[in-house]
Protein backbone atom coordinates (compact mmCIF):
# COMPACT_ATOMS: atom_id res chain seq x y z
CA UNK A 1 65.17 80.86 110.03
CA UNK A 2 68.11 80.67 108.09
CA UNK A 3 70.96 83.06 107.74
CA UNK A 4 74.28 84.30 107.32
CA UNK A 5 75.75 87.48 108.34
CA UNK A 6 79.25 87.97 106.56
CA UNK A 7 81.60 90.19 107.95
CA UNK A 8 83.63 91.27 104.59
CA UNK A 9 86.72 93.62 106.43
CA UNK A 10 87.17 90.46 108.55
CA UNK A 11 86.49 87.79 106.49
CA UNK A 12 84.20 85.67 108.98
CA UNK A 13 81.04 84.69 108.25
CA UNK A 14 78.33 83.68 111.04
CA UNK A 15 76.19 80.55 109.90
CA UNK A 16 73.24 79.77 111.59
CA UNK A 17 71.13 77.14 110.33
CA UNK A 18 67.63 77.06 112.32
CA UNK A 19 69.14 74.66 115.14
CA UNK A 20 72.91 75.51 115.81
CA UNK A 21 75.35 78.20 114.57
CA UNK A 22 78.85 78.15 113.27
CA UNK A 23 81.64 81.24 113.17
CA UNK A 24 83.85 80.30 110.39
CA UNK A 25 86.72 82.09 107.73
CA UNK A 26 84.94 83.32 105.01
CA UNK A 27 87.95 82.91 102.96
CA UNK A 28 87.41 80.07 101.21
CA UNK A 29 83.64 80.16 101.80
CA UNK A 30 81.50 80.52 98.36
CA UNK A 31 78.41 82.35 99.61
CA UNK A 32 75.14 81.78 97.90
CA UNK A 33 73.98 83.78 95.22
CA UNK A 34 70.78 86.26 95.91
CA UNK A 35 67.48 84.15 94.76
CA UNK A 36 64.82 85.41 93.22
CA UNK A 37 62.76 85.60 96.61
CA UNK A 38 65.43 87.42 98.56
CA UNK A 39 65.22 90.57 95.39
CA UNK A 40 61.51 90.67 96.30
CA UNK A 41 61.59 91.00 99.58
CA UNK A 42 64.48 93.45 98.94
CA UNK A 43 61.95 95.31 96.57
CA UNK A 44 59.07 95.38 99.54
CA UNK A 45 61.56 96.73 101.83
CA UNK A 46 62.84 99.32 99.88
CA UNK A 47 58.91 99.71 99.15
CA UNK A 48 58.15 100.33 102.92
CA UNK A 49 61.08 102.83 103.24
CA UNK A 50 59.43 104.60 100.82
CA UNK A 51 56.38 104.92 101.76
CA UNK A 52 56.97 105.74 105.11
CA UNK A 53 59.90 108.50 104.41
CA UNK A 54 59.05 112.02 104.40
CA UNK A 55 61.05 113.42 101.51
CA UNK A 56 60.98 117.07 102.68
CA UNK A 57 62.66 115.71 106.71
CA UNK A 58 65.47 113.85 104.64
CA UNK A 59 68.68 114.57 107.03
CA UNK A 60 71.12 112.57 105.73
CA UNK A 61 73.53 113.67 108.83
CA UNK A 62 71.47 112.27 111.23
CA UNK A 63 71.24 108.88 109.48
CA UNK A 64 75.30 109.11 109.45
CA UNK A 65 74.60 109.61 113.17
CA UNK A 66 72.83 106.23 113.57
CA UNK A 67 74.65 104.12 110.55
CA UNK A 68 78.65 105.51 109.58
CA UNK A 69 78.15 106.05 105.54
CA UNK A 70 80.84 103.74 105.14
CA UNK A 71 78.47 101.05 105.40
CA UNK A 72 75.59 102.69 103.49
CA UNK A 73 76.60 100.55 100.61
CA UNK A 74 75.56 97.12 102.09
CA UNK A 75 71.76 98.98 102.60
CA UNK A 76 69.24 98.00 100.40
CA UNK A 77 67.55 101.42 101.05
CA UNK A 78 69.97 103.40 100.11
């Protein structure tokens, strides 16, 4: 499968391309708009998420615990 994981503080992105992978400055690097597939399967996550979160055990400390909130605003669940 596909992918890129881009590291924004850093500016490095890491390509990998179903046979090899590449660690390169995301400087200059134009990265590819979100399709129309990747929003639905954001949609089905955040579906799943809900579904299987309890509202009432919602402990929003904990989660901090596991994932620093600084980053809660790359989560699609959020």
């Amino acid at each position: 499968m596909k992918f890129i994981i881009h590291d924004q503080s850093h500016e490095f992105c890491f390509i990998y391309n179903s046979s090899e992978y590449k660690i390169i400055n995301s400087k200059n690097l134009k990265i590819p708009t979100i399709t129309d597939e990747e929003i639905e399967y954001q949609n089905l996550w955040k579906l799943f998420f809900n579904t299987i979160s309890i509202k009432e055990r919602t402990n929003p400390r904990c989660q901090m615990q596991y994932m620093p909130k600084k980053y809660w605003k790359n989560l699609i669940e959020i």
